[in-house]
Protein backbone atom coordinates (compact mmCIF):
# COMPACT_ATOMS: atom_id res chain seq x y z
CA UNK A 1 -38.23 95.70 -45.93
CA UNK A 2 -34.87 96.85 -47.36
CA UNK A 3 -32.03 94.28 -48.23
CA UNK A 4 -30.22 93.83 -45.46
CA UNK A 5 -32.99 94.65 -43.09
CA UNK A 6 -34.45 91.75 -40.43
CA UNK A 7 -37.69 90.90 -41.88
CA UNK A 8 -40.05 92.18 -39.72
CA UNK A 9 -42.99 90.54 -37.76
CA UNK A 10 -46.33 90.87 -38.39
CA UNK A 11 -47.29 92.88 -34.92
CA UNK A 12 -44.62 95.46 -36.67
CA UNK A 13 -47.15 96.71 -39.20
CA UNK A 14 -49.33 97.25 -36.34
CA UNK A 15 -47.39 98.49 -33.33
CA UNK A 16 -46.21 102.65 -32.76
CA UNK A 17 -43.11 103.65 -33.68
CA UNK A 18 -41.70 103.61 -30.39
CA UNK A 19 -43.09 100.25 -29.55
CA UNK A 20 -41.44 98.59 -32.45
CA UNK A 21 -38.40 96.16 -31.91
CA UNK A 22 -35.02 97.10 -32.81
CA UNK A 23 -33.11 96.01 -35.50
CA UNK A 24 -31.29 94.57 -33.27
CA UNK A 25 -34.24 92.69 -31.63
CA UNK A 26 -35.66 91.55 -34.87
CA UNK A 27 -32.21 90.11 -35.72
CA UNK A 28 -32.37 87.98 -32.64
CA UNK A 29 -36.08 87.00 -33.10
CA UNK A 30 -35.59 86.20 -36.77
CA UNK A 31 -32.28 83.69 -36.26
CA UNK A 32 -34.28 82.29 -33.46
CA UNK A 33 -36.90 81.51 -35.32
CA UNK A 34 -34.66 79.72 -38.02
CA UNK A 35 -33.03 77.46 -35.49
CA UNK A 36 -36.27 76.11 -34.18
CA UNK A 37 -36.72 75.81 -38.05
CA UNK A 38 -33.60 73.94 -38.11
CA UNK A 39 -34.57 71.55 -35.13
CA UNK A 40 -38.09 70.65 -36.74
CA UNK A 41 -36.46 70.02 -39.66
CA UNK A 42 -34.01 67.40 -37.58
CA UNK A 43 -37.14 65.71 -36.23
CA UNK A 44 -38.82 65.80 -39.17
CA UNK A 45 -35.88 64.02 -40.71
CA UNK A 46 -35.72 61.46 -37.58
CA UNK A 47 -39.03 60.89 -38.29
CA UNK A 48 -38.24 59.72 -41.85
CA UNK A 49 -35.52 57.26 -41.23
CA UNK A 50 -33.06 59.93 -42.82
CA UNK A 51 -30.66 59.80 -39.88
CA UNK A 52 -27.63 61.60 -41.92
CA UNK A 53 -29.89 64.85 -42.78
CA UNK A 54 -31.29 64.42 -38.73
CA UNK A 55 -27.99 64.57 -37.61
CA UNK A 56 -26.69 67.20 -39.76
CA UNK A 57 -29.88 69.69 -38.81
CA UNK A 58 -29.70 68.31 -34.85
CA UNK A 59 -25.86 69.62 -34.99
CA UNK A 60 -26.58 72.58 -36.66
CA UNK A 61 -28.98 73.57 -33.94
CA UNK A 62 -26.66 72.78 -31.11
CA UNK A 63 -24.37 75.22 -33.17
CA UNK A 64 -26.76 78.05 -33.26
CA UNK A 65 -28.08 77.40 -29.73
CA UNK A 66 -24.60 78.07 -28.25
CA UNK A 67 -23.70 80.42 -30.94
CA UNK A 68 -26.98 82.87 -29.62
CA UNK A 69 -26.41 81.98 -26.06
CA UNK A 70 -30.33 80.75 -26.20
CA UNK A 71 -30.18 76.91 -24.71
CA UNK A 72 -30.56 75.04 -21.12
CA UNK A 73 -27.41 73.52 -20.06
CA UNK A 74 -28.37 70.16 -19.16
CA UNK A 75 -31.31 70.21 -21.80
CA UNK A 76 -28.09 71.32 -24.48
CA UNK A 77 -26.27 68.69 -23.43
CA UNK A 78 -28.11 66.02 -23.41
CA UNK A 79 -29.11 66.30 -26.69
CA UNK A 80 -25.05 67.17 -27.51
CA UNK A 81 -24.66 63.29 -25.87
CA UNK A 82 -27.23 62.09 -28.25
CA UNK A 83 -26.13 63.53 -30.99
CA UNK A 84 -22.75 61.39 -30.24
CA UNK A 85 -24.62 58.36 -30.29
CA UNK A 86 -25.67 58.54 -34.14
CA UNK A 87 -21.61 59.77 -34.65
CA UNK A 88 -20.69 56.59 -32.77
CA UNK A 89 -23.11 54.47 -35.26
CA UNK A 90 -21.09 55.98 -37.72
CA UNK A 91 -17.91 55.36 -36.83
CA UNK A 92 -16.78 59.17 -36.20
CA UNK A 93 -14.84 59.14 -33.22
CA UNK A 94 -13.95 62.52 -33.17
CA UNK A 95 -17.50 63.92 -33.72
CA UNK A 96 -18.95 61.79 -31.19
CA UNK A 97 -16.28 62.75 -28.74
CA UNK A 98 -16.53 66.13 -29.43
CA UNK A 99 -20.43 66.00 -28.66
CA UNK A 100 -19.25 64.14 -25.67
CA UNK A 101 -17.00 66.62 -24.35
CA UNK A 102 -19.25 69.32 -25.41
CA UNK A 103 -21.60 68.03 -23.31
CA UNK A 104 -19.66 67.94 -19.91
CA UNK A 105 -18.70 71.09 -20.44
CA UNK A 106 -22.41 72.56 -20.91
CA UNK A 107 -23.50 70.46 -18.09
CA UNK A 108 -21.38 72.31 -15.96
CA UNK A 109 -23.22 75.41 -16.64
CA UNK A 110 -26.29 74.28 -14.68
CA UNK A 111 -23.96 73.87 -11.67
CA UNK A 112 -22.93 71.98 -8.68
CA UNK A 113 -25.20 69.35 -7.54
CA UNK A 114 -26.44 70.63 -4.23
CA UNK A 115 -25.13 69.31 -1.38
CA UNK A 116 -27.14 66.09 0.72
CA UNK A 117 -27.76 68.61 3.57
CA UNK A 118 -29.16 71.25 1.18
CA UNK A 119 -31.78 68.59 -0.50
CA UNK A 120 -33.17 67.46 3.10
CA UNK A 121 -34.01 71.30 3.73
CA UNK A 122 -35.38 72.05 0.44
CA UNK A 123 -37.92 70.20 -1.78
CA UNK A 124 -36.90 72.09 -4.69
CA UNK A 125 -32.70 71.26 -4.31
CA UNK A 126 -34.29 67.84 -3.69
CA UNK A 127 -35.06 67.78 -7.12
CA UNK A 128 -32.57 69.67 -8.37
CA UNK A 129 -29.69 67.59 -7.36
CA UNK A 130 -31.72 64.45 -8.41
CA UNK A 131 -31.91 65.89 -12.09
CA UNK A 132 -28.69 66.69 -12.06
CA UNK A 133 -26.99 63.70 -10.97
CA UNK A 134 -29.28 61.88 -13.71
CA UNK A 135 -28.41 64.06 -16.39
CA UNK A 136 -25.52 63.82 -15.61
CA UNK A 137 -25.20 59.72 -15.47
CA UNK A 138 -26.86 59.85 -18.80
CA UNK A 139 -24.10 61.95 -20.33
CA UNK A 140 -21.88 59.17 -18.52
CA UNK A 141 -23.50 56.61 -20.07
CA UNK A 142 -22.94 57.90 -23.61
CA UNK A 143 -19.37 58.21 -22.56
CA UNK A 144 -19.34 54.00 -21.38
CA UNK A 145 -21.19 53.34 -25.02
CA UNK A 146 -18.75 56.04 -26.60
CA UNK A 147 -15.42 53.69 -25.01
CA UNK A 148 -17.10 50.39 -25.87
CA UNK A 149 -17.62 51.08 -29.48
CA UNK A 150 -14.19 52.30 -30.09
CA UNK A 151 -12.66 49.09 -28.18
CA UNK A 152 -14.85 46.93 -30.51
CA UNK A 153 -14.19 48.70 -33.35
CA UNK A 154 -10.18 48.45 -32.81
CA UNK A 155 -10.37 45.12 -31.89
CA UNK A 156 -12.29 44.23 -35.49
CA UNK A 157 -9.84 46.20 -37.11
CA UNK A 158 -6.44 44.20 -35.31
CA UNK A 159 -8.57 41.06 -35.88
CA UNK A 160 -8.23 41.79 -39.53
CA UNK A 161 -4.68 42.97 -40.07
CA UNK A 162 -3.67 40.24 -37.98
CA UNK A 163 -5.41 38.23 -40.57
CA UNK A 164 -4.56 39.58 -43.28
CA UNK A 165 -0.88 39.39 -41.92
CA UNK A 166 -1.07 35.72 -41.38
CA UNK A 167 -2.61 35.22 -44.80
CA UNK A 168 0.17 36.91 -46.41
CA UNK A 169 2.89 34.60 -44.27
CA UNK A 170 0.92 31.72 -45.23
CA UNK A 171 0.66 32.43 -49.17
CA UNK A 172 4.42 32.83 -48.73
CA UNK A 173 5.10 29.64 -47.40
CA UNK A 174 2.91 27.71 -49.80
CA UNK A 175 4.86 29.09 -52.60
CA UNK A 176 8.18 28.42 -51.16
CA UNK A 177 7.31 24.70 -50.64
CA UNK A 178 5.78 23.66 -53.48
CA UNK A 179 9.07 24.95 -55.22
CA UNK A 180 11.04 22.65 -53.48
């Protein structure tokens, strides 16, 4: 292999000349292969308790995924919505609503849900618009957790300036009375 050269897979060695991938091909294979790298590595990660590295290598995929056009939609955004989750743990708001968003918008990839009429005819819309509307109230759901976090969060952090706020007045008028 010459630098800056795909590496080449085994079968190479062994097929004809004209069999052989393209560059081009062995490109594609070879980033493939080092985002399902990249996703063991998340779950490997998950599997440790190190949820920072997880999330970093879980983001990273979703990166590459849409970045090589190589993903499900509703599979890609499911795991965008769960991804949000650990941001929301966090306390990054942006991230997690940028997963969020992310994920509506890759949902809507796989489609309309069919219609009612079109799942009595059909077994297989039947199922199709039943994992779609699921998927889809998952996603919701990750936007209901998303909303309640931030309210709770905002409200701890009022609760404490108004605290703080009050302590402040009431340090002040302690002072002033015991100078009178």
């Amino acid at each position: 292999m010459q630098d800056g050269q795909p590496p080449m897979d085994l079968s190479d060695f062994f097929l004809a000349e004209e069999e052989k991938l393209s560059e081009q091909e062995r490109t594609k294979r070879f980033e493939m292969a080092h985002t399902y790298t990249l996703y063991y590595l998340a779950q490997v990660y998950k599997n440790l308790e190190q949820f920072e590295k997880a999330g970093r290598y879980c983001h990273t995929t979703l990166q590459r995924q849409l970045e090589f056009n190589h993903f499900v939609p509703l599979e890609w955004a499911i795991n965008a919505a769960t991804l949000s989750q650990y941001y929301i743990t966090k306390s990054c708001y942006m991230e997690g609503r940028h997963c969020l968003a992310a994920a509506l918008v890759v949902a809507g990839l796989a489609g309309e849900v069919p219609s009612e009429a079109a799942a009595q005819e059909s077994e297989t819309e039947s199922e199709k618009r039943e994992q779609l509307r699921q998927k889809r109230a998952e996603i919701a759901r990750c936007w209901i957790k998303y909303c309640l976090n931030l309210l709770q969060d905002a409200k701890k952090l009022l609760e404490v300036h108004v605290y703080s706020s009050v302590s402040v007045r009431n340090s002040g008028l302690k002072k002033t009375s015991l100078r009178l």
